[in-house]
N, C-alpha and C. Protein backbone atom coordinates (compact mmCIF):
# COMPACT_ATOMS: atom_id res chain seq x y z
N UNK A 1 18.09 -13.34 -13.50
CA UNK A 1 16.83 -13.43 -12.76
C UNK A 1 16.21 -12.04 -12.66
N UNK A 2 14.94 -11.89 -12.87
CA UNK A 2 14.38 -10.50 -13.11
C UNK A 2 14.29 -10.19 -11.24
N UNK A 3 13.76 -10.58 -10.54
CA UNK A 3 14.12 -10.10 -9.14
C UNK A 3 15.50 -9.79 -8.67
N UNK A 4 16.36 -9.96 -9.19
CA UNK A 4 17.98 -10.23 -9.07
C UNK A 4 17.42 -8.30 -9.16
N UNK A 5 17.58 -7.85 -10.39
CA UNK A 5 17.38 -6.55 -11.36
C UNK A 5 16.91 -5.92 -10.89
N UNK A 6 15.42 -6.14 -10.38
CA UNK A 6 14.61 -5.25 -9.45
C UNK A 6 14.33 -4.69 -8.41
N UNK A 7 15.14 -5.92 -7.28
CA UNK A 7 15.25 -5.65 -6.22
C UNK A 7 16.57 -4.89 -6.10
N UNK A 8 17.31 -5.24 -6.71
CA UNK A 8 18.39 -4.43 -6.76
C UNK A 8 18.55 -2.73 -7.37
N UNK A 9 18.32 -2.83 -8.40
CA UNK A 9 17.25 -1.21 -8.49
C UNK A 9 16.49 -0.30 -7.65
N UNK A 10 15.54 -1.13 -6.75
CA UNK A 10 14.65 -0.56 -6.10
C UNK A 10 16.03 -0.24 -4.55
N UNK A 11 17.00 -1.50 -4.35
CA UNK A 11 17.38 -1.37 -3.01
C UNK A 11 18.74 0.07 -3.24
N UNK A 12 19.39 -0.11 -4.76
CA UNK A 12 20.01 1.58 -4.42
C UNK A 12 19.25 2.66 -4.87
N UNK A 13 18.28 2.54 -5.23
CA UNK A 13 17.44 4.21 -4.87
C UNK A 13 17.06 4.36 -3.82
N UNK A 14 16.20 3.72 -2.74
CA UNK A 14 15.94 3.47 -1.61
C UNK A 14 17.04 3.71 -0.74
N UNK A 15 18.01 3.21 -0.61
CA UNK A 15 19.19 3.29 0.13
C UNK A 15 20.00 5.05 0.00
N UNK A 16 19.76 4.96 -1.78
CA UNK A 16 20.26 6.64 -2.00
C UNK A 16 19.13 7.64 -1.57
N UNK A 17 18.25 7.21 -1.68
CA UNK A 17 17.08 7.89 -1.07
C UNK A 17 17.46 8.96 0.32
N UNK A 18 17.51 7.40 1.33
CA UNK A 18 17.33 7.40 2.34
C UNK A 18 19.01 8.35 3.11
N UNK A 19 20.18 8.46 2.09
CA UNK A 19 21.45 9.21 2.28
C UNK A 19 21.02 10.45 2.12
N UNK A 20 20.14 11.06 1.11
CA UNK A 20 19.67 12.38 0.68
C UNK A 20 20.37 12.23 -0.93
N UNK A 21 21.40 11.25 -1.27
CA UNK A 21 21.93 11.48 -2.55
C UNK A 21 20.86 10.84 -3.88
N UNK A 22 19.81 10.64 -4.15
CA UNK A 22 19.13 10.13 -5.00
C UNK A 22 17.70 10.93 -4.56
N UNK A 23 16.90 11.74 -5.59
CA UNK A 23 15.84 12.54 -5.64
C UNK A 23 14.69 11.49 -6.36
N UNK A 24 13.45 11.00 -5.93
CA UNK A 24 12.93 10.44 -6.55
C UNK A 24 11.60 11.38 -7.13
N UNK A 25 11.48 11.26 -8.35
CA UNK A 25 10.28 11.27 -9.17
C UNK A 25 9.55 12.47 -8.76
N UNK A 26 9.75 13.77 -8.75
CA UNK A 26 8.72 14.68 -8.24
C UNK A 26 9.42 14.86 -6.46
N UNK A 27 10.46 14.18 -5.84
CA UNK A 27 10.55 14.65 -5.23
C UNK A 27 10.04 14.26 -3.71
N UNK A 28 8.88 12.89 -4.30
CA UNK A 28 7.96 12.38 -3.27
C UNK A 28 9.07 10.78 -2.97
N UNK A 29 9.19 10.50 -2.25
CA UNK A 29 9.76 9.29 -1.73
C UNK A 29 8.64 7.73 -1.64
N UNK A 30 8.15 7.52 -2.64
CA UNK A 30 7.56 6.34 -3.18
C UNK A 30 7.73 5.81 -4.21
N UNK A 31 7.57 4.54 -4.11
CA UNK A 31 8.06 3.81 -5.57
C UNK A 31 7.39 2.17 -5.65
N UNK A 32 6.62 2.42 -6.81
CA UNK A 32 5.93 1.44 -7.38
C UNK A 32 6.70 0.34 -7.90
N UNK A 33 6.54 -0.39 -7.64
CA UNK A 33 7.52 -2.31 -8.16
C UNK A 33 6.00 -2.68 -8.54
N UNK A 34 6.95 -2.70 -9.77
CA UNK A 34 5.55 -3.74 -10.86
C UNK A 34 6.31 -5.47 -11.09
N UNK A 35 5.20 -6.17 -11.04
CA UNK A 35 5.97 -7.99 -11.46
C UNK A 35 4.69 -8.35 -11.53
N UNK A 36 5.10 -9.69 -12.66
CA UNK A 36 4.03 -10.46 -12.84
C UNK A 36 3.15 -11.13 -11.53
N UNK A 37 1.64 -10.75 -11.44
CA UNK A 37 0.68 -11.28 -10.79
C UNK A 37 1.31 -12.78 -10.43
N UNK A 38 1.65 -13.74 -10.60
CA UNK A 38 1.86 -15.23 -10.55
C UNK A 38 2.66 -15.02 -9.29
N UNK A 39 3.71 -14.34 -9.39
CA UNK A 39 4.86 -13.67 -8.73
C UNK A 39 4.62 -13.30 -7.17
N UNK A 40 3.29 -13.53 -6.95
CA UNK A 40 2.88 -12.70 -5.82
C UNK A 40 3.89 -13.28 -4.44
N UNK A 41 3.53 -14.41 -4.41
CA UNK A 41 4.64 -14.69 -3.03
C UNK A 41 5.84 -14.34 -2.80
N UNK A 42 6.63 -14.81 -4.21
CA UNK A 42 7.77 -14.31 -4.08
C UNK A 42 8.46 -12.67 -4.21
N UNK A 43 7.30 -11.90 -4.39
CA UNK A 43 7.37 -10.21 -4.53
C UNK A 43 7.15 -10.48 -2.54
N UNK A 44 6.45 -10.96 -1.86
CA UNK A 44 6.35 -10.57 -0.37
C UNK A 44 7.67 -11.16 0.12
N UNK A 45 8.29 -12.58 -0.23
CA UNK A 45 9.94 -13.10 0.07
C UNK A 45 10.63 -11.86 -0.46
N UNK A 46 10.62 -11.31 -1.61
CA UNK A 46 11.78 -9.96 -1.81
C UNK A 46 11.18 -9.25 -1.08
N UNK A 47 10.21 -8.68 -0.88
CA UNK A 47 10.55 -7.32 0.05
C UNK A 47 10.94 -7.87 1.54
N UNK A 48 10.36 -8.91 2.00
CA UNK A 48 11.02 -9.16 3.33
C UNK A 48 12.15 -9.35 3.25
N UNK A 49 12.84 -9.41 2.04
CA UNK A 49 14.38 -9.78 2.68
C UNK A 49 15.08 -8.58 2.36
N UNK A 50 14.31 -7.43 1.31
CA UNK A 50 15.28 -6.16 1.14
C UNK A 50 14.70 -5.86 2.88
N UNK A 51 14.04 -5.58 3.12
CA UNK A 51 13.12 -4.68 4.66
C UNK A 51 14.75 -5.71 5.55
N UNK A 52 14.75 -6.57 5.61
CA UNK A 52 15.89 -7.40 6.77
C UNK A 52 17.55 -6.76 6.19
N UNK A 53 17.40 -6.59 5.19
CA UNK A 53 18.92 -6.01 4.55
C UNK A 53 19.01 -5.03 4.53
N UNK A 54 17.89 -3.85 5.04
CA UNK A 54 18.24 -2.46 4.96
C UNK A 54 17.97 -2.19 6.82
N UNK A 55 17.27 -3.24 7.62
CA UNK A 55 17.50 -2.94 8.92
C UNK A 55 18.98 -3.22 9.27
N UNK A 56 19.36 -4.48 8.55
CA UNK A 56 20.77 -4.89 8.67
C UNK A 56 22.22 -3.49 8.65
N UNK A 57 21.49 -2.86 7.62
CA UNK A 57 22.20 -1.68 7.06
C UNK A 57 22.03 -0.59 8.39
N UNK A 58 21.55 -0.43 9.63
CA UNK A 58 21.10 0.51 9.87
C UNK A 58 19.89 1.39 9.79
N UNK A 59 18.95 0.97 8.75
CA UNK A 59 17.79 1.69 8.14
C UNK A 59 16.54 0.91 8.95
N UNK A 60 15.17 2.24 9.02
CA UNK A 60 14.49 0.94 10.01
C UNK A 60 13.63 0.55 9.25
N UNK A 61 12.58 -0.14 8.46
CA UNK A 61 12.19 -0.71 7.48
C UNK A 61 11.04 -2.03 8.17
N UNK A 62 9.67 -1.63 7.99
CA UNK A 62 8.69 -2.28 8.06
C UNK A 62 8.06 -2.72 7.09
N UNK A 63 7.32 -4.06 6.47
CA UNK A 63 6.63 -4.61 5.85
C UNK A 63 5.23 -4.79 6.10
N UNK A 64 4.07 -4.03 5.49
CA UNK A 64 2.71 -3.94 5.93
C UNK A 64 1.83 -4.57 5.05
N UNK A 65 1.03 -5.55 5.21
CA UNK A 65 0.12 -6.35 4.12
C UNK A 65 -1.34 -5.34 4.50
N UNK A 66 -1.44 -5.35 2.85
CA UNK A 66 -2.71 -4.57 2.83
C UNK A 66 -4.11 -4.78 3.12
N UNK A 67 -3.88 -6.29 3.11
CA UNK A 67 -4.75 -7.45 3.57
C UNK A 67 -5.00 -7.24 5.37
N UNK A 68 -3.95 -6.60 6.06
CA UNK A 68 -4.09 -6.23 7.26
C UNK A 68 -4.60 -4.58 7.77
N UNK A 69 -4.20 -4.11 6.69
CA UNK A 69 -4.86 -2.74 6.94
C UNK A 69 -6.59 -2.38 6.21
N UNK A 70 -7.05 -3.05 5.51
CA UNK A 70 -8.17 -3.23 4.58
C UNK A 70 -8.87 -4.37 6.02
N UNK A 71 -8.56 -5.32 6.63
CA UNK A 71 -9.53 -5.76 7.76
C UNK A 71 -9.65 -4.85 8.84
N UNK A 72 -8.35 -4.21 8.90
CA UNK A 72 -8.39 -3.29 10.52
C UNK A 72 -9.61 -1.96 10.12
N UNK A 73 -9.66 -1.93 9.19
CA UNK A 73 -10.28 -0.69 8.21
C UNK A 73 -11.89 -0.92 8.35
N UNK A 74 -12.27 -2.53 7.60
CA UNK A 74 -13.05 -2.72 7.92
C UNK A 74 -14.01 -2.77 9.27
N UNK A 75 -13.24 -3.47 10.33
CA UNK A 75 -13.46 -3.40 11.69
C UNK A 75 -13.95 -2.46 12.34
N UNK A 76 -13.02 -1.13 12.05
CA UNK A 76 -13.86 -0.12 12.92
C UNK A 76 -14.78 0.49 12.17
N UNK A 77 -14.82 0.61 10.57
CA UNK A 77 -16.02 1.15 10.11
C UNK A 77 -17.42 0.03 10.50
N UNK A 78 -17.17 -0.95 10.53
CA UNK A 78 -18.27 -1.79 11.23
C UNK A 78 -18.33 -2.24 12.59
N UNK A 79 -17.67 -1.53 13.51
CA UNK A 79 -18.22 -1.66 14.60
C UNK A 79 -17.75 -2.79 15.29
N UNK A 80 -16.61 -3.53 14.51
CA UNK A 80 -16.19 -4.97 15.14
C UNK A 80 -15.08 -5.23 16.22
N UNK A 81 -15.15 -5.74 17.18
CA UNK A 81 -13.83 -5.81 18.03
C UNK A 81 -12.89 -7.29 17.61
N UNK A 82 -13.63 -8.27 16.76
CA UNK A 82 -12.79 -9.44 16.71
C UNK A 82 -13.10 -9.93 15.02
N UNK A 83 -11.96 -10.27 14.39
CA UNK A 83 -12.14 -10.95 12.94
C UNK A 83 -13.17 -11.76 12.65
N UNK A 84 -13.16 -12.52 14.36
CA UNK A 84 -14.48 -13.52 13.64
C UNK A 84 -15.88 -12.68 13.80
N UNK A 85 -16.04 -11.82 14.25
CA UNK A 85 -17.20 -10.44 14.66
C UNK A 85 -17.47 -9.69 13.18
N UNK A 86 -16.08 -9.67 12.39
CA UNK A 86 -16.52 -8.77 11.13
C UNK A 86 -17.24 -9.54 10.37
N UNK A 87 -16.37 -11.16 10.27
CA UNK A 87 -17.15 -12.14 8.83
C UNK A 87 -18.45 -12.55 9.06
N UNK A 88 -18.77 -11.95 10.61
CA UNK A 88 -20.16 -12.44 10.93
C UNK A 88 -21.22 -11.18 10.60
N UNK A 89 -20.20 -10.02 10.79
CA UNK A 89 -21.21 -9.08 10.08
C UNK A 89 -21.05 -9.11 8.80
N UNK A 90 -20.47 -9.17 7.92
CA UNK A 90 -20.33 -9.26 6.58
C UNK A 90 -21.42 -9.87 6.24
N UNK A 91 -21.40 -10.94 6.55
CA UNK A 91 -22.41 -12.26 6.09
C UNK A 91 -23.83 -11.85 6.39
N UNK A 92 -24.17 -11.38 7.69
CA UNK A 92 -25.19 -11.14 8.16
C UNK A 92 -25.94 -9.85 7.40
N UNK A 93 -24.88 -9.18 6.92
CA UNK A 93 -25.12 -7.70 5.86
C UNK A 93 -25.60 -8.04 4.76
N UNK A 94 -25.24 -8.97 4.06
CA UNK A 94 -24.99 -9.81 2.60
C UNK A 94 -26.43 -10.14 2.56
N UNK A 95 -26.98 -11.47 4.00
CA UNK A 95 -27.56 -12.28 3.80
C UNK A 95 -29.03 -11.66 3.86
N UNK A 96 -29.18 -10.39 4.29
CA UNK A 96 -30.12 -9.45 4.56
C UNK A 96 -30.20 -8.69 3.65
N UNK A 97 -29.43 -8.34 2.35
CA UNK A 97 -29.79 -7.80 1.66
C UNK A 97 -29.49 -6.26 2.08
N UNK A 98 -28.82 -5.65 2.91
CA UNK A 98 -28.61 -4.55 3.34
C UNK A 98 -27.14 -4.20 2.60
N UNK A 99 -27.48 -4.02 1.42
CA UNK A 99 -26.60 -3.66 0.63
C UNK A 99 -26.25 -1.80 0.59
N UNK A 100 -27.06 -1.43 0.94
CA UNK A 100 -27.06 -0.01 0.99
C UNK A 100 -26.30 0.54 2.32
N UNK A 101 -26.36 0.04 3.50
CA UNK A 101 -25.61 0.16 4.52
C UNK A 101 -23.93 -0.05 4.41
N UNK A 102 -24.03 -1.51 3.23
CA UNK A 102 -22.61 -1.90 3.16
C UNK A 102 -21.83 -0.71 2.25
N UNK A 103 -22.85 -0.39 1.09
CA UNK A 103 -22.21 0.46 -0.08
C UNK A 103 -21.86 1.99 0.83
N UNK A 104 -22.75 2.03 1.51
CA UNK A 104 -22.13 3.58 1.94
C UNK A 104 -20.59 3.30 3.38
N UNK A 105 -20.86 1.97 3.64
CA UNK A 105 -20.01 2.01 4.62
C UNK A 105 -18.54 1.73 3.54
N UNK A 106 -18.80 1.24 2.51
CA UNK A 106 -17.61 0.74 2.00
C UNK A 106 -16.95 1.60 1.10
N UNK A 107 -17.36 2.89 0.87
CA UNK A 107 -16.96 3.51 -0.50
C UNK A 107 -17.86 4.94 -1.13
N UNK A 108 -19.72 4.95 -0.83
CA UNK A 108 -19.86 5.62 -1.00
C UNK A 108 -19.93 7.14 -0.64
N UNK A 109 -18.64 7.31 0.29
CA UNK A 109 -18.74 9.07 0.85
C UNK A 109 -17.42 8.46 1.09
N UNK A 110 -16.07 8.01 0.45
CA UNK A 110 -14.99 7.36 1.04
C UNK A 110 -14.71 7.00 1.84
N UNK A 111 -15.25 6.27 2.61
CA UNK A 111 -15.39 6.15 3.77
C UNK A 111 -14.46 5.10 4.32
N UNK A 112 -14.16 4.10 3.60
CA UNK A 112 -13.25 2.77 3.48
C UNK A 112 -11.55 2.61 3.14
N UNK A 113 -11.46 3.74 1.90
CA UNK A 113 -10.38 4.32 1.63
C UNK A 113 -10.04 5.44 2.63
N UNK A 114 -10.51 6.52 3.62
CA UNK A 114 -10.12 7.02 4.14
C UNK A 114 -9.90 6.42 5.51
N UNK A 115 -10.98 5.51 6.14
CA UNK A 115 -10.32 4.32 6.78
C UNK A 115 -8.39 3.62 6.80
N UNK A 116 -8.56 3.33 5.77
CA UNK A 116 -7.40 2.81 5.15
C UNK A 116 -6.18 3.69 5.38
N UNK A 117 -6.32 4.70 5.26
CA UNK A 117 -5.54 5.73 5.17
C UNK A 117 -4.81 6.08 6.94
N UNK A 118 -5.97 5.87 7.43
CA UNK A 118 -6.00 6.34 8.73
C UNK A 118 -4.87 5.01 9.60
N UNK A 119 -5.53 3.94 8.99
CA UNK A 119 -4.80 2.98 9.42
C UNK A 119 -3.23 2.72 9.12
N UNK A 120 -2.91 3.01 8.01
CA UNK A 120 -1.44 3.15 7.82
C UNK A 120 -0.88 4.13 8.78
N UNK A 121 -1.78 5.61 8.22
CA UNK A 121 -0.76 6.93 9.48
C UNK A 121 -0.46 6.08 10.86
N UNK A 122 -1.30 5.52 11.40
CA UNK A 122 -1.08 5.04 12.55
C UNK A 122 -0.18 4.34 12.88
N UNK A 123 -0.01 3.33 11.75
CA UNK A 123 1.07 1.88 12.08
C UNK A 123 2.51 2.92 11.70
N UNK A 124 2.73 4.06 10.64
CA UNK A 124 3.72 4.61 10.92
C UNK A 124 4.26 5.35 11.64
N UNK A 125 3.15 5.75 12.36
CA UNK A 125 3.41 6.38 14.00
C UNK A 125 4.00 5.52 14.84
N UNK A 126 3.06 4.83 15.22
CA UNK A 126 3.15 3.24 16.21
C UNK A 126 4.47 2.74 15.82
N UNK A 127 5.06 2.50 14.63
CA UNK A 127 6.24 1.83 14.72
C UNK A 127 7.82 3.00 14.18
N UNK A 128 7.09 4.13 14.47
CA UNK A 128 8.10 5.69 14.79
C UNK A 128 8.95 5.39 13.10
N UNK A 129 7.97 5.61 11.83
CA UNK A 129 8.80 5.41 10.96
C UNK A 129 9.02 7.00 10.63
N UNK A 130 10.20 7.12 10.00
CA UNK A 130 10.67 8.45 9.76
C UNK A 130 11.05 8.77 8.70
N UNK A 131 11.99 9.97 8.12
CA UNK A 131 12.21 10.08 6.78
C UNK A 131 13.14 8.89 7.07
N UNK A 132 14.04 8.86 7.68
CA UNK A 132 15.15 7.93 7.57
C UNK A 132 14.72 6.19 7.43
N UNK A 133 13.05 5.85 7.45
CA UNK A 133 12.66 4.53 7.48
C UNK A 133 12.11 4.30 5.94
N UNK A 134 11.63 2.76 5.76
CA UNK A 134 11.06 2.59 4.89
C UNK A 134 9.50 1.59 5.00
N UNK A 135 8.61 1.83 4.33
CA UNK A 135 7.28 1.18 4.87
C UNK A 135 6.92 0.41 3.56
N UNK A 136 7.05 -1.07 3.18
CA UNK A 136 6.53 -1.65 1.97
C UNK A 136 5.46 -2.09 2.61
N UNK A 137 4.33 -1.99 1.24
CA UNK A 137 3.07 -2.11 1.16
C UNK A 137 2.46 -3.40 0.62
N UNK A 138 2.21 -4.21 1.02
CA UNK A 138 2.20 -5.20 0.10
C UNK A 138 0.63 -5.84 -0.15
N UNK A 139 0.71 -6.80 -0.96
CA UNK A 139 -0.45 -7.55 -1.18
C UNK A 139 -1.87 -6.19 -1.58
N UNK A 140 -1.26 -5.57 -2.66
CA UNK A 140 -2.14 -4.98 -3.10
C UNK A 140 -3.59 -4.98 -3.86
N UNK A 141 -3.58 -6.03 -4.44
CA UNK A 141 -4.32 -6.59 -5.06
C UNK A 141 -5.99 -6.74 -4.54
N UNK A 142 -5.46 -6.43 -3.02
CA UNK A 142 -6.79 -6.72 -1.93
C UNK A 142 -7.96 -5.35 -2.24
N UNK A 143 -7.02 -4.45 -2.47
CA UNK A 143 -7.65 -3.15 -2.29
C UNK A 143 -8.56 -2.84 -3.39
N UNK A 144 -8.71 -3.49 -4.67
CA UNK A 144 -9.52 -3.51 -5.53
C UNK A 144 -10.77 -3.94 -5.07
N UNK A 145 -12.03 -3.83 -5.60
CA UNK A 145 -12.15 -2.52 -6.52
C UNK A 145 -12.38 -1.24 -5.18
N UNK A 146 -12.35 -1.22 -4.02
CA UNK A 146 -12.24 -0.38 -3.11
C UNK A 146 -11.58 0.94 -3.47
N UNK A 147 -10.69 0.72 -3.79
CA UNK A 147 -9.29 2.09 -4.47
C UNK A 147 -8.32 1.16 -5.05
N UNK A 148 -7.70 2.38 -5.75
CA UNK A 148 -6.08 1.65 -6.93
C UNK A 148 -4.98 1.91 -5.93
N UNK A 149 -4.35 1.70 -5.98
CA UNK A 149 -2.84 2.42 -5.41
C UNK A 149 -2.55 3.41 -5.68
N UNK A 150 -3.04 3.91 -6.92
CA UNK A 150 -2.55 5.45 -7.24
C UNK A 150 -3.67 6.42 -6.07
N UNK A 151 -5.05 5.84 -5.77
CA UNK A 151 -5.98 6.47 -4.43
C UNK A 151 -4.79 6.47 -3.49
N UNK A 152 -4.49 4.86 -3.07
CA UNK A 152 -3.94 5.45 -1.46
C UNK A 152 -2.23 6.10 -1.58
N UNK A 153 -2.26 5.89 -2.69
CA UNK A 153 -0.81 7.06 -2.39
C UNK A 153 -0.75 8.49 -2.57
N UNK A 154 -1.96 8.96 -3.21
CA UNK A 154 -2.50 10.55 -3.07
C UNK A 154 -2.37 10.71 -1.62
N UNK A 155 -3.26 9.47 -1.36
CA UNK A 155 -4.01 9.90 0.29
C UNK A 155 -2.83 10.00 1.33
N UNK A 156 -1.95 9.36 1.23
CA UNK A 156 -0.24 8.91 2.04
C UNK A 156 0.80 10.65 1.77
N UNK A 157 0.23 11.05 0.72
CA UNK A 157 1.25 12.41 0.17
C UNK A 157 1.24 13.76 1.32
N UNK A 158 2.33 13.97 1.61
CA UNK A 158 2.03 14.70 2.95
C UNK A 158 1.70 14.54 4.32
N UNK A 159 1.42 12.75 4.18
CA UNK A 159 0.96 12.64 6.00
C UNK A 159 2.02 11.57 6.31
N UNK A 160 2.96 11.15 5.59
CA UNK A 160 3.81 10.78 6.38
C UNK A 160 5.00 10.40 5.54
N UNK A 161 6.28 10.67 6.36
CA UNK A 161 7.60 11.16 5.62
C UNK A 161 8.45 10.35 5.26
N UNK A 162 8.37 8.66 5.77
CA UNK A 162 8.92 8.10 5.43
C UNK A 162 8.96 7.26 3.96
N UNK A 163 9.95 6.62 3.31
CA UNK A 163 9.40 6.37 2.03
C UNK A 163 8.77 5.36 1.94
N UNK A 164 8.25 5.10 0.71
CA UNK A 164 6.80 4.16 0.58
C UNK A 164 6.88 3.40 -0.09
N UNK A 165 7.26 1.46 -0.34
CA UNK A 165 7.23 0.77 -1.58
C UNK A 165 5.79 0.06 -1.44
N UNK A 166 4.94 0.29 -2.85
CA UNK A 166 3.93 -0.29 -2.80
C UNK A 166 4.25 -1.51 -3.53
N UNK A 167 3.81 -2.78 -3.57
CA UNK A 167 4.06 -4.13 -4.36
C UNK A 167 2.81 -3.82 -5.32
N UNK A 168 3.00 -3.80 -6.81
CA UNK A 168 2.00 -3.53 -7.81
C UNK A 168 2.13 -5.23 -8.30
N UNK A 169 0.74 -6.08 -7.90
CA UNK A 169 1.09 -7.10 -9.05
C UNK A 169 0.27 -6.56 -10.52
N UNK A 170 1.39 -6.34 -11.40
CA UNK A 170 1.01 -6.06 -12.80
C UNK A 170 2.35 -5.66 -13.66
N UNK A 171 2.39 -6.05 -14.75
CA UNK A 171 3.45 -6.07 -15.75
C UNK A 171 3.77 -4.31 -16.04
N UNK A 172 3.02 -3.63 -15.95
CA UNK A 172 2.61 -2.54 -16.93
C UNK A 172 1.63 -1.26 -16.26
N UNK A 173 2.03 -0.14 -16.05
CA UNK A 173 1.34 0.80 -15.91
C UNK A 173 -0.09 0.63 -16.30
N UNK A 174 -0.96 1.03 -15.96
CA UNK A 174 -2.60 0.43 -16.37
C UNK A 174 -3.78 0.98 -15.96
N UNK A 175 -4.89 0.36 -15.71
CA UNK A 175 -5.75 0.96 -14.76
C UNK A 175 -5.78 0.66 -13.83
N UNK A 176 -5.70 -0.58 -13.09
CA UNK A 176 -5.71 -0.94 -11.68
C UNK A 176 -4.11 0.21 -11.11
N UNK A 177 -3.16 0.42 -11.82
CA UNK A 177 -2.49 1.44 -11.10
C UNK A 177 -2.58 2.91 -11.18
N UNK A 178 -2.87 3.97 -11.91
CA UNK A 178 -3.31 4.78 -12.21
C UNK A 178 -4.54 4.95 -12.91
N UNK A 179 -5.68 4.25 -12.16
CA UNK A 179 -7.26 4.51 -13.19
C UNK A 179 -7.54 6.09 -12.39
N UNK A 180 -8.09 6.48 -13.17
CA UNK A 180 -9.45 7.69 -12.89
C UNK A 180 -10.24 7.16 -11.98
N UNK A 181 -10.00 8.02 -10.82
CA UNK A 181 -11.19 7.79 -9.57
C UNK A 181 -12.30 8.36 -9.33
N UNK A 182 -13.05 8.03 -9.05
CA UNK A 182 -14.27 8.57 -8.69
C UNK A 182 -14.20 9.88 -7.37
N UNK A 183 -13.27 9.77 -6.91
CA UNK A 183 -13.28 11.27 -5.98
C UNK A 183 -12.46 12.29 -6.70
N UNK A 184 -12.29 13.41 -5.69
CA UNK A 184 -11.13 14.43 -6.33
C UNK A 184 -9.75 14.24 -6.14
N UNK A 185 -9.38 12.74 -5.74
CA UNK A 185 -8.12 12.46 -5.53
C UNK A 185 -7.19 12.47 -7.18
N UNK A 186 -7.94 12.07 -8.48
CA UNK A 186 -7.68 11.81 -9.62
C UNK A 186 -6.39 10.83 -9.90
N UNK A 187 -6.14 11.15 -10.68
CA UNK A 187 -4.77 9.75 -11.15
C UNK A 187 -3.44 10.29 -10.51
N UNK A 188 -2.63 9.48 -9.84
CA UNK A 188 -1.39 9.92 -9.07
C UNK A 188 -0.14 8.97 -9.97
N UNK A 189 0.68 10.28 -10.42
CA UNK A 189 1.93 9.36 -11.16
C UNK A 189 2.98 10.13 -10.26
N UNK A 190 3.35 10.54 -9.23
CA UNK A 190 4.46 11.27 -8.86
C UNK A 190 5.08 9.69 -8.22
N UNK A 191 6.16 9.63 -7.70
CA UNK A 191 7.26 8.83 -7.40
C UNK A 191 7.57 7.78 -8.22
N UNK A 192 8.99 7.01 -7.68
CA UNK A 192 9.55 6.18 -8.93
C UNK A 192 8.35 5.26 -9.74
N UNK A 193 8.77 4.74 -10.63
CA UNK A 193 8.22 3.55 -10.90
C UNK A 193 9.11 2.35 -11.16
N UNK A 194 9.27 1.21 -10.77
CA UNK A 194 10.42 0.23 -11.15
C UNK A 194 9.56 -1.04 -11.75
N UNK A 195 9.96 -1.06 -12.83
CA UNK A 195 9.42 -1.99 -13.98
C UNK A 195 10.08 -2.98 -14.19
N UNK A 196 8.82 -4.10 -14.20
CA UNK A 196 9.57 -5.53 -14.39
C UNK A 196 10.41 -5.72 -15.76
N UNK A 197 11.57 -6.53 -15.33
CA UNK A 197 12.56 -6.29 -16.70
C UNK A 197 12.21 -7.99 -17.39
């Protein structure tokens, strides 16, 4: 079973990681899991059950959908206190044709991605993750065309110490994971990569 392989890969570097005996990739403590797109649910069942087998272990280990940090993101760049408050501004943005309000709120001065950014530091504050923790990222797919993963893991480099699994749905190194960005963040290849077998 290719999850058998992968998760298992990913759980003793992570684990050696987290001893000090395993150096990852440059040195940075992140690591990309690539699997087929189809795969998506069952890539969020594996990481919830490595995140329950490495708290099991002692290790403290949170699971964050990106789908939750990309609305919280949204929210305060628009001004919203409740989910059903954002889709009503969304719509109301859309339906008006105020596309220029949305483009600069969403991307053009980064404004959405650094959002984003802000929102993770926080939840790894808030839930006291440390070098000794681990933070998987999941449901990446959301963040397109907003930023790649290779954006928010520039943006993650240095602001917080614990290590980082992002869920890549994609077979293969590419553009949605390392494209050329439009800021000065540029293409980020530092930490592991674990490839679907």
């Amino acid at each position: 079973m290719p999850w058998n392989e992968v998760i298992s890969d990913l759980e003793e570097k992570l684990i050696n990681t987290l001893k000090g005996i395993f150096r990852p990739m440059d040195g940075i403590p992140f690591f990309r899991v690539l699997y087929p797109p189809k795969q998506e649910r069952e890539a969020i069942k594996e990481f919830g059950s490595l995140a329950e087998r490495l708290k099991q272990k002692g290790w403290k280990a949170e699971l964050l959908s990106l789908t939750q940090v990309l609305e919280k993101a949204l929210m305060d760049l628009l001004k919203c206190e409740k989910t059903k408050d954002l889709f009503t501004k969304l719509i109301e943005l859309e339906s008006h044709n105020n596309h220029t309000e949305l483009k600069y709120k969403l991307g053009e001065d980064e404004n959405l991605p650094e959002k984003m950014k802000e929102v993770i530091i926080n939840y790894v504050k808030d839930q006291n993750l440390t070098k000794n923790s681990v933070l998987f990222l999941v449901r990446s797919g959301v963040i397109y065309p907003f930023m790649t993963p290779s954006h928010l893991l520039k943006r993650l480099e240095g602001k917080v110490q614990c290590c980082v699994v992002i869920a890549y749905p994609g077979t293969k190194v590419g553009c949605f994971l390392d494209s050329e960005p439009k800021d000065l963040y540029g293409s980020y290849y530092r930490g592991e990569i674990i490839l679907w077998r």
